[in-house]
Protein backbone atom coordinates (compact mmCIF):
# COMPACT_ATOMS: atom_id res chain seq x y z
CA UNK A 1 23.93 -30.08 24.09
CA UNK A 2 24.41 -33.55 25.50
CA UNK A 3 22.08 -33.93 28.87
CA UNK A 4 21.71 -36.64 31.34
CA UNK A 5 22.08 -40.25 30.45
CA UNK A 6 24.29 -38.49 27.49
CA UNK A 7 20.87 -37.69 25.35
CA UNK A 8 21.54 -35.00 23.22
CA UNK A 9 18.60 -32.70 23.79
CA UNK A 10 19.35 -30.57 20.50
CA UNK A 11 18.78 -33.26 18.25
CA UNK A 12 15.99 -34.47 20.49
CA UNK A 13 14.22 -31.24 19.84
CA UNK A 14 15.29 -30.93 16.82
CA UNK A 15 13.37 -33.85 15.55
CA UNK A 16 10.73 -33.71 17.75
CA UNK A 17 10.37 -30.29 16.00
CA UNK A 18 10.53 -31.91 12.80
CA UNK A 19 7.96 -34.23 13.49
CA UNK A 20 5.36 -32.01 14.85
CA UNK A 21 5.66 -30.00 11.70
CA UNK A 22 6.07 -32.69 8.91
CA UNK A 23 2.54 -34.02 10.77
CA UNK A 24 0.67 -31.17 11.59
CA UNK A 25 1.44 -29.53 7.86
CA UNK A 26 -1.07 -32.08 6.50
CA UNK A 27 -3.90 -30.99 8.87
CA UNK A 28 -2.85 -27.69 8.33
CA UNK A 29 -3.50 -27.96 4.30
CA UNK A 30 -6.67 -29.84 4.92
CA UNK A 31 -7.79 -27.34 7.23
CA UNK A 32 -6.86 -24.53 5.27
CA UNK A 33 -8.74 -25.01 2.08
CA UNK A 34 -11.73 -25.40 4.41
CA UNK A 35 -11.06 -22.17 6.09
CA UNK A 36 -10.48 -20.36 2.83
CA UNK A 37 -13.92 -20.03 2.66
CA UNK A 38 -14.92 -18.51 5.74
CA UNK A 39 -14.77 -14.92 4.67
CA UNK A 40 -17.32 -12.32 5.45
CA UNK A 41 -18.37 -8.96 4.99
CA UNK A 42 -16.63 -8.43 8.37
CA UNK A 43 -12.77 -8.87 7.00
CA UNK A 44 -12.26 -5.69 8.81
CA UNK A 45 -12.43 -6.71 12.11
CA UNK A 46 -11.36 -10.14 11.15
CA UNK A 47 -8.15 -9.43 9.69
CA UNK A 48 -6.92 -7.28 12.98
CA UNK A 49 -9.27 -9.11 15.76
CA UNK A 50 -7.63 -11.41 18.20
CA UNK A 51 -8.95 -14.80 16.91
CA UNK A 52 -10.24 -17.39 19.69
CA UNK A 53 -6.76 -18.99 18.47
CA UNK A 54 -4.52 -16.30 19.90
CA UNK A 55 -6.37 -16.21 22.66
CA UNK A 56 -5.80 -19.67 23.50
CA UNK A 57 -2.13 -19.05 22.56
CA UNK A 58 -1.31 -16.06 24.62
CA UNK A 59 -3.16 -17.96 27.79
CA UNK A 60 -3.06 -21.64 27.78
CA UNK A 61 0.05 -23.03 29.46
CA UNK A 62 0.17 -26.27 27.05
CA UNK A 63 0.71 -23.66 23.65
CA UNK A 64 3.46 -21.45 26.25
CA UNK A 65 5.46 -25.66 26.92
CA UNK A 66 5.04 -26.12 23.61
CA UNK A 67 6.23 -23.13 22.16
CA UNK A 68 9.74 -22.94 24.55
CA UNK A 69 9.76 -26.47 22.30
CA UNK A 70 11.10 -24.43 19.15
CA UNK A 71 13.68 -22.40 20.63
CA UNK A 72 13.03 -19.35 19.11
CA UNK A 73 9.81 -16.92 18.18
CA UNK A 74 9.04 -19.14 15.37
CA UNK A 75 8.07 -22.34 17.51
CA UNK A 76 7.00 -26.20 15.78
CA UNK A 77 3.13 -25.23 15.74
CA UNK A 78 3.57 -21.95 13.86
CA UNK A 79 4.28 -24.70 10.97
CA UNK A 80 0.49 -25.72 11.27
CA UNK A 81 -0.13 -23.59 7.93
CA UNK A 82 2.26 -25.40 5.86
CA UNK A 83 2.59 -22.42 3.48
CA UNK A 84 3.12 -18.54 3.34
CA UNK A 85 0.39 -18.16 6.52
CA UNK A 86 -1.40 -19.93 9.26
CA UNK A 87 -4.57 -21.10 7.83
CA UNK A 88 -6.19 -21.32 11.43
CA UNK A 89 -5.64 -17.50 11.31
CA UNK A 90 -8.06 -17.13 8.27
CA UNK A 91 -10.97 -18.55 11.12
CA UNK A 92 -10.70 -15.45 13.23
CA UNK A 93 -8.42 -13.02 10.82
CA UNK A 94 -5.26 -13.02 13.31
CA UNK A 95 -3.04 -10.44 12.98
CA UNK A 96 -0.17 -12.63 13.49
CA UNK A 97 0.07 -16.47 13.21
CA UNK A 98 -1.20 -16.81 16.85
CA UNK A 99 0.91 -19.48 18.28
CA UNK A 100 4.31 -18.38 16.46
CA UNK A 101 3.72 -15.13 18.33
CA UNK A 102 4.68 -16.84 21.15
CA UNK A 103 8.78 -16.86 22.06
CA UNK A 104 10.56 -18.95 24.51
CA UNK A 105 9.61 -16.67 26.93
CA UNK A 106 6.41 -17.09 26.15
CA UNK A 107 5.79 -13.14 25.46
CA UNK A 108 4.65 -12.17 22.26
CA UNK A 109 7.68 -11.99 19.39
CA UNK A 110 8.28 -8.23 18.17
CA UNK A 111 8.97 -7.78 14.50
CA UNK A 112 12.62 -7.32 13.91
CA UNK A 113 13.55 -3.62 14.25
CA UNK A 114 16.02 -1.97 11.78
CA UNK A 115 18.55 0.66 13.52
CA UNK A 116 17.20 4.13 13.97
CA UNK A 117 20.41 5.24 11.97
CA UNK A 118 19.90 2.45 9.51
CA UNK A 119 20.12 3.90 5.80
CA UNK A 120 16.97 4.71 3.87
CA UNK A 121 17.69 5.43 0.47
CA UNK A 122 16.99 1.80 0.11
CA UNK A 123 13.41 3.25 -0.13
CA UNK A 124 14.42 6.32 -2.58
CA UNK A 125 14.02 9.36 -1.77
CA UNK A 126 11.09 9.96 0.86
CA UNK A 127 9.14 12.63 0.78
CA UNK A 128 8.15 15.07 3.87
CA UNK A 129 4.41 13.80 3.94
CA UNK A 130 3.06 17.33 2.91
CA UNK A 131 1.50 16.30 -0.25
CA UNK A 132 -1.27 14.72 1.85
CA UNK A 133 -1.87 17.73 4.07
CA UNK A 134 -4.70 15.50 6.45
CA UNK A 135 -1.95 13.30 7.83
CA UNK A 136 0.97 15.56 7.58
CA UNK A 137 1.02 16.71 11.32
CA UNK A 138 1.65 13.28 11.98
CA UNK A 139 4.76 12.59 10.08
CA UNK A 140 7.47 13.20 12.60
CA UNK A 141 5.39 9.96 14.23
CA UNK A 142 5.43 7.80 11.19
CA UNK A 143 9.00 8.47 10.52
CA UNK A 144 10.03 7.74 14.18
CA UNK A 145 8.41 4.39 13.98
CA UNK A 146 9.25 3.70 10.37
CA UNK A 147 12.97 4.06 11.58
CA UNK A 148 12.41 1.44 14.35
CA UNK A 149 10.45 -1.29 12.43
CA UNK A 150 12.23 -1.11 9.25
CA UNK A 151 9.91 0.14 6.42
CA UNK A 152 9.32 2.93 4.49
CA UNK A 153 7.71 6.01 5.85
CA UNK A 154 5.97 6.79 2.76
CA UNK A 155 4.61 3.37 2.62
CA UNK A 156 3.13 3.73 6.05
CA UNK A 157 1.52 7.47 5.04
CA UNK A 158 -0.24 5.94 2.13
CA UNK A 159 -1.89 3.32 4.31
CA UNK A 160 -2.51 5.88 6.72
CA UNK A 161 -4.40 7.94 3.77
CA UNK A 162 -6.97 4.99 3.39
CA UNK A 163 -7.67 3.95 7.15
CA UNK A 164 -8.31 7.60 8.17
CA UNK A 165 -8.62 9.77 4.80
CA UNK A 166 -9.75 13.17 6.87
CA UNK A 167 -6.74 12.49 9.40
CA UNK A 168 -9.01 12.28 12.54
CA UNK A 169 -7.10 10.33 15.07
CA UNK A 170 -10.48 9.66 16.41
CA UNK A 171 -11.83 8.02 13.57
CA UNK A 172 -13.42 4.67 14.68
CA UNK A 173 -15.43 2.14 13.13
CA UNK A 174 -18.54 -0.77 14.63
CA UNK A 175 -16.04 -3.17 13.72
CA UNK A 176 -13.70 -1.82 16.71
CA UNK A 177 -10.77 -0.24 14.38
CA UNK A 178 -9.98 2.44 15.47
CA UNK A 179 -7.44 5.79 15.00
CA UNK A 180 -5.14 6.91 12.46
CA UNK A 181 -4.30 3.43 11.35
CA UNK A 182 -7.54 1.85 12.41
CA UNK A 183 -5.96 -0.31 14.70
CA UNK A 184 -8.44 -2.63 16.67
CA UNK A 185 -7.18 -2.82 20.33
CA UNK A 186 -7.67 -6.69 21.41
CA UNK A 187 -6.65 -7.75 24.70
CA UNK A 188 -2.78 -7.59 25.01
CA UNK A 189 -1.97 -5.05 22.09
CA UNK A 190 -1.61 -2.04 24.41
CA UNK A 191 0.55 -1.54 27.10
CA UNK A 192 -1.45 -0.66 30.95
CA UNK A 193 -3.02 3.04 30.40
CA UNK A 194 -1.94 2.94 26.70
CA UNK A 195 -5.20 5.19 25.05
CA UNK A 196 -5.61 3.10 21.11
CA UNK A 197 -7.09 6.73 19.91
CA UNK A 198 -3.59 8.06 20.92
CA UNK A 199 -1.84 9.12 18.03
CA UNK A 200 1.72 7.82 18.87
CA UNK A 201 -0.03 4.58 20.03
CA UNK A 202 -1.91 3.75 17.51
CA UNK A 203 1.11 4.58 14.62
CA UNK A 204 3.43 2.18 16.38
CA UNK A 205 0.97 -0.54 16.40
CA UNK A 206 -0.45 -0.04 12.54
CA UNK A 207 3.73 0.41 11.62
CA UNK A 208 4.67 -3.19 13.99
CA UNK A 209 1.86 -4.86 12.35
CA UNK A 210 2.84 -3.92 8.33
CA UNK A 211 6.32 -4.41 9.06
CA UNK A 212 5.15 -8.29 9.54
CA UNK A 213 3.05 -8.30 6.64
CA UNK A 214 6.21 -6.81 4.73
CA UNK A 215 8.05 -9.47 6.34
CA UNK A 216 5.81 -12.13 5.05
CA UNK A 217 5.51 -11.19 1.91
CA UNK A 218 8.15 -9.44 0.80
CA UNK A 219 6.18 -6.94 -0.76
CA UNK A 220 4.89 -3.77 0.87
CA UNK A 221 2.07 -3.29 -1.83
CA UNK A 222 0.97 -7.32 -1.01
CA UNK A 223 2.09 -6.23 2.36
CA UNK A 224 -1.03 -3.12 2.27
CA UNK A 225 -3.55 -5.40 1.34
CA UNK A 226 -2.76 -8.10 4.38
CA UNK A 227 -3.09 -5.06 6.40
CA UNK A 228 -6.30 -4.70 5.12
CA UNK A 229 -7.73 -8.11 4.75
CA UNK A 230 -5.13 -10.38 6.94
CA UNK A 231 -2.69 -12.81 5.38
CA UNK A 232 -5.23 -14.78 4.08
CA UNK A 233 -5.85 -11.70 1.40
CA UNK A 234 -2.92 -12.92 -0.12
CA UNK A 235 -3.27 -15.94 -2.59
CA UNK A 236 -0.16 -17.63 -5.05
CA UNK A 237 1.51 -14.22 -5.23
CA UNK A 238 -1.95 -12.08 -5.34
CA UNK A 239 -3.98 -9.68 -3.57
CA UNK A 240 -7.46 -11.40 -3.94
CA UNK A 241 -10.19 -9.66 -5.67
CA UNK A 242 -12.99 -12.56 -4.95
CA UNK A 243 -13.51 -10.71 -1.24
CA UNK A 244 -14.14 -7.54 0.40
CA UNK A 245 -14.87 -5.83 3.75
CA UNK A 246 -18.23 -4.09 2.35
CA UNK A 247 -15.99 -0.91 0.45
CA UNK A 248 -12.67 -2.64 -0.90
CA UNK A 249 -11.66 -5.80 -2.06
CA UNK A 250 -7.64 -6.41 -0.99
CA UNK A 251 -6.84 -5.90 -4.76
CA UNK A 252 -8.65 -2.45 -4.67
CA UNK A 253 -7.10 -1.74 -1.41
CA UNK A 254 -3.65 -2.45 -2.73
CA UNK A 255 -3.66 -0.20 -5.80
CA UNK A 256 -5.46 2.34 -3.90
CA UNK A 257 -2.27 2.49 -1.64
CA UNK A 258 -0.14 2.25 -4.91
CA UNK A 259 -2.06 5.58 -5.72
CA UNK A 260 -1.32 6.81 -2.74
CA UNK A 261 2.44 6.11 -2.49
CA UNK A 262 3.20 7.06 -5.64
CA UNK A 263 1.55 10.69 -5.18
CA UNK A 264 4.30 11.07 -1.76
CA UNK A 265 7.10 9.37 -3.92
CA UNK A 266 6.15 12.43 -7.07
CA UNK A 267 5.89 14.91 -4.26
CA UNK A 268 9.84 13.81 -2.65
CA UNK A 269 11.36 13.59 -6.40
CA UNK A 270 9.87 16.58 -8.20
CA UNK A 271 12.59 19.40 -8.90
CA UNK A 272 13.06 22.42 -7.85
CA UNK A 273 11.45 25.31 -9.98
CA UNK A 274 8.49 25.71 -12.44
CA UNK A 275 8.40 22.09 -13.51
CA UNK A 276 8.84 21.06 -10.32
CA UNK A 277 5.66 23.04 -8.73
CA UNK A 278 4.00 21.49 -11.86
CA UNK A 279 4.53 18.03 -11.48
CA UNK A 280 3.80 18.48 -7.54
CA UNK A 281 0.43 19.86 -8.68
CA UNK A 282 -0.05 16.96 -11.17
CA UNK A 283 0.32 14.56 -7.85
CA UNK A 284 -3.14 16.34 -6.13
CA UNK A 285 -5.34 14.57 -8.70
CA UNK A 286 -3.82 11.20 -8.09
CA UNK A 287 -6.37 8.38 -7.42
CA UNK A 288 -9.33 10.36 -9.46
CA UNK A 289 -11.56 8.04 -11.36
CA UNK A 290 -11.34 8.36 -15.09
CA UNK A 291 -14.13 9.97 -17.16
CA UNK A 292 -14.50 10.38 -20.51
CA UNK A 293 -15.68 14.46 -20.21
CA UNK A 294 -15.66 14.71 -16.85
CA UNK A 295 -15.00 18.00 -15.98
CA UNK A 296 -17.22 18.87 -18.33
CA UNK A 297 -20.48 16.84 -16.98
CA UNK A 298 -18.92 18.81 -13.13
CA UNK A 299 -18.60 22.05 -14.16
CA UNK A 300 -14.72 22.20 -14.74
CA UNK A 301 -14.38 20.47 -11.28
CA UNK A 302 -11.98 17.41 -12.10
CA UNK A 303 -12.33 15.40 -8.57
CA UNK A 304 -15.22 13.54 -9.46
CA UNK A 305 -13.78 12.22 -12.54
CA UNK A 306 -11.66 13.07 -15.27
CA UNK A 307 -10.15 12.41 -18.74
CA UNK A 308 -6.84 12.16 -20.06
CA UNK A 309 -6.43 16.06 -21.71
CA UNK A 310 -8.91 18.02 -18.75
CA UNK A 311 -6.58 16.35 -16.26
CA UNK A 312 -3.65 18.03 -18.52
CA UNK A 313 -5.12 21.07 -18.93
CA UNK A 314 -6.52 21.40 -15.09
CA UNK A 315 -2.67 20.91 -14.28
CA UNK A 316 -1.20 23.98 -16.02
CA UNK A 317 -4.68 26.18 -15.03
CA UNK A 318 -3.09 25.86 -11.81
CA UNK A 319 -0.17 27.98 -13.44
CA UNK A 320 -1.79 30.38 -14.87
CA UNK A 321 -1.77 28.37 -18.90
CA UNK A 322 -4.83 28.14 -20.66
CA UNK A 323 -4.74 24.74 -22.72
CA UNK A 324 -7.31 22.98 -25.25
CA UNK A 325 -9.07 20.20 -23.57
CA UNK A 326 -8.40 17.69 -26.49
CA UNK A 327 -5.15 16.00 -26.37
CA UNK A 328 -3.99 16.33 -30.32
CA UNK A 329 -4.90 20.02 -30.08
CA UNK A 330 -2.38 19.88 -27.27
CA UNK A 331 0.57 18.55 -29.27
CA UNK A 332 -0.57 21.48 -31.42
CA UNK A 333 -0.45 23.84 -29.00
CA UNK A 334 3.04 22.94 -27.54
CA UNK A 335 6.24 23.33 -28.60
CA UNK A 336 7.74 20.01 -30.05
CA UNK A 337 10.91 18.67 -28.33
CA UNK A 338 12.75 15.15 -28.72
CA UNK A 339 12.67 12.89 -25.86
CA UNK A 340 16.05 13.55 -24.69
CA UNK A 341 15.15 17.06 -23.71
CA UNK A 342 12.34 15.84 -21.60
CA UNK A 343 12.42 18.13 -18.44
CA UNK A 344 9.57 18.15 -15.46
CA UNK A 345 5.89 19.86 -16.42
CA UNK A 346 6.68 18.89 -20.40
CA UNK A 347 3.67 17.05 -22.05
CA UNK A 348 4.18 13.75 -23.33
CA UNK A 349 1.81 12.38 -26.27
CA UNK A 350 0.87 9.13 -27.02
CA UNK A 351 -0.89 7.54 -30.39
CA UNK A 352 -3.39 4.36 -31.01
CA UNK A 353 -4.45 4.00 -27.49
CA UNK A 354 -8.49 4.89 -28.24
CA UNK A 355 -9.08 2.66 -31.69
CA UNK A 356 -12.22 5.06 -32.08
CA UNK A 357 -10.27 7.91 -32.09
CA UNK A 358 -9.08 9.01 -35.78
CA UNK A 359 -6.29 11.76 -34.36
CA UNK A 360 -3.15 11.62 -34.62
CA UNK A 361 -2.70 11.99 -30.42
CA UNK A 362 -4.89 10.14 -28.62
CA UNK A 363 -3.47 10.40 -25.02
CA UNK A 364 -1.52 13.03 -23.20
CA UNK A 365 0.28 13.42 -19.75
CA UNK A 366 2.79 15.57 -17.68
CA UNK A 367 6.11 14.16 -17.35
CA UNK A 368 7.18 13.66 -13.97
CA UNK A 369 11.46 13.64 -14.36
CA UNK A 370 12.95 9.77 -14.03
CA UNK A 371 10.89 8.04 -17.20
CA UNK A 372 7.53 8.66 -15.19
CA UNK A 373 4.73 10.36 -16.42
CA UNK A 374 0.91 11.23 -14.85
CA UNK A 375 -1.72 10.96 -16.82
CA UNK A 376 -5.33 10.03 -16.33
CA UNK A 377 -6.13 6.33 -17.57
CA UNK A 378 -8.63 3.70 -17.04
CA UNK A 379 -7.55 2.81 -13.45
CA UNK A 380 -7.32 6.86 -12.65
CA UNK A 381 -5.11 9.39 -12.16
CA UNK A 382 -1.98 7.37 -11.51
CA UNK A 383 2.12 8.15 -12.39
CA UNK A 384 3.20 5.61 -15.07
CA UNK A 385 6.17 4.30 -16.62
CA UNK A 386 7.17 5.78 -20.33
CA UNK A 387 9.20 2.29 -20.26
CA UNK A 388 6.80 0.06 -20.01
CA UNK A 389 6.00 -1.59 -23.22
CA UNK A 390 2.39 -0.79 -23.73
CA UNK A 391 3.52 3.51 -23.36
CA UNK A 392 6.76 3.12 -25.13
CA UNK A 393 5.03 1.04 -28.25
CA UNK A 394 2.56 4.41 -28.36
CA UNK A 395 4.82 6.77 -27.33
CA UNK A 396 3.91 9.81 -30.27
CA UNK A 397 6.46 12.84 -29.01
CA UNK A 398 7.03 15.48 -26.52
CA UNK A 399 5.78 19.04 -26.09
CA UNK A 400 6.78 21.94 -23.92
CA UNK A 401 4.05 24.08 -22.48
CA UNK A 402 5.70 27.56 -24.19
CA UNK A 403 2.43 30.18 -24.31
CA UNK A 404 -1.68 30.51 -23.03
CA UNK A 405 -3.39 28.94 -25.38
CA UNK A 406 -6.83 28.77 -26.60
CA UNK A 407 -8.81 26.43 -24.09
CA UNK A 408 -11.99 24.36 -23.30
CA UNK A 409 -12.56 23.20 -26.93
CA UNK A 410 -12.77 20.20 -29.15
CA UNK A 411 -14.19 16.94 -28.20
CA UNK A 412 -12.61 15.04 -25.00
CA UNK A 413 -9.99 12.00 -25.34
């Protein structure tokens, strides 16, 4: 655009864009490994309190000039992280880089919004949300908002099953989260008369905020643990495991969600019929810590903790089938079948993965359909991958569940 005198203001801006970048990205390195360090017990609140930064952005009439500068939402200061995220932001835990927030209209940027008749099988198949029953009431909510920011519903239930695991859309915290998604309500975030506790309210602001995070990093599990712990959770590629906000580091957090995700994911692809029920049943344990006898030391109760051939057994109790809690007496007990006959509810068996452990099974799990199997491991009951190379180097044979058998003998593996 040529302007008076014949200046062409495009370039003009252009390089004056340039320029503030290229010179602020070196104070925004320095700075940064200096505010790398200024984590607390109170990540929290930090990583979804409005920073003194944002509120000098959303207010001061130099950052809304300067902004206009970039011509669009991402304006020449938001380069003042020179990297993946603002370093100022890891100060005060912004939820979004606060000046880049700022458009040319000097509102705050929305995250880009997919179609509501935009395609989802991008995601899979999505389940219906009733395999957590504590936020299932609310998934007509998630899905309306998961349509409008882009991301999948699923993905947003399993965060929602770690900010408010007994579903209250009450729930609220000292640190100021609050709700379903334990979204903390800084000035600005809700609309005049907007209630944060308000279930509809608070979903659309936990959905707008992960959809940036999934934006940022292109990942929705790295994209769960910046919801947690801000973008500064996120380091080379990795959900940190050096901090926490007093219950979960951002690593925890992350495969927690995984846990959590997975379990909907089982619950949308399991088949119809017996298998199907069974492998929808296998799903209710997921997350449980691994024990070594642990329904044993809890009186047959697996939540507290349980090991590989209980969890198996617990499974097909559910279904009226007694089976040994000892995973080679399984094999025993089960009819043998080759891998290509593999159907939902089989058992799959699995050899050398306890040195200590002389038998000729040392591991067992329920096969899930699609190459995925649950089991209970050393990170807990989880669905796994028969592909990957450490389960397909092991993998031993298959068994289908055919008659009772004897149960609650031989030693635990």
């Amino acid at each position: 655009m040529a302007g008076i005198l014949g200046v062409n203001f495009d370039d003009l801006l252009g390089g004056l864009d340039d320029r503030i970048g290229g010179a602020l990205q070196t104070l925004g390195d320095a700075f940064g490994g200096a505010a790398g360090g200024l984590w607390s017990g109170a990540t929290g609140l930090a990583s979804r309190a409005l920073s003194p930064f944002e509120q000098y952005a959303q207010s001061s009439p130099v950052a809304d000039s300067l902004a206009r500068l970039g011509g669009g939402p991402y304006n020449p200061l938001s380069r003042l992280g020179g990297g993946a995220y603002d370093p100022l932001s890891r100060l005060g835990g912004a939820v979004y880089d606060p000046l880049s927030r700022l458009n040319p209209f000097g509102q705050p940027s929305q995250p880009q919004q997919q179609p509501a008749n935009a395609p989802q099988d991008s995601y899979g198949a999505t389940s219906d949300g009733s395999a957590d029953p504590a936020h299932a009431p609310y998934r007509p909510i998630i899905e309306k908002y998961a349509r409008q920011f882009g991301v999948d519903p699923d993905a947003v239930q399993a965060l929602m099953m770690i900010e408010s695991p007994s579903g209250d859309p009450n729930a609220h915290n000292p640190s100021g989260a609050s709700g379903l998604m334990q979204v903390v309500p800084y000035p600005g975030r809700f609309g005049p008369g907007e209630n944060p506790f308000d279930p509809d309210t608070n979903i659309r602001e936990g959905v707008k905020y992960y959809a940036a995070m999934i934006r940022q990093f292109g990942d929705p599990r790295l994209a769960a643990a910046a919801y947690q712990g801000g973008p500064g959770a996120i380091v080379n590629g990795q959900a940190r495991g050096d901090i926490s906000d007093g219950n979960l580091t951002p690593a925890q957090y992350a495969a927690r969600w995984q846990q959590n995700y997975d379990r909907l994911k089982a619950s949308a692809q399991a088949p119809a019929g017996a298998g199907g029920n069974v492998v929808s049943t296998a799903s209710k344990l997921a997350g449980v810590p691994y024990q070594l006898g642990g329904r044993r030391a809890h009186g047959g109760d697996p939540s507290q903790g349980v090991d590989c051939s209980e969890y198996t057994a617990w499974v097909w109790e559910q279904h009226g089938v007694q089976l040994p809690w000892n995973a080679w007496q399984q094999a025993q007990a089960t009819q043998r079948i080759d891998m290509s006959q593999l159907q939902p509810g089989d058992l799959v068996f699995y050899a050398n993965t306890d040195p200590s452990n002389p038998q000729p099974v040392t591991h067992v799990g329920v096969y899930a359909g699609n190459g995925k199997f649950w089991n209970a491991q050393d990170q807990g009951v989880m669905l796994a991958d028969m592909n990957n190379q450490y389960w397909a180097s092991r993998y031993w044979g298959a068994g289908r569940v055919r008659q009772p058998a004897v149960g609650g003998g031989g030693q635990n593996y």
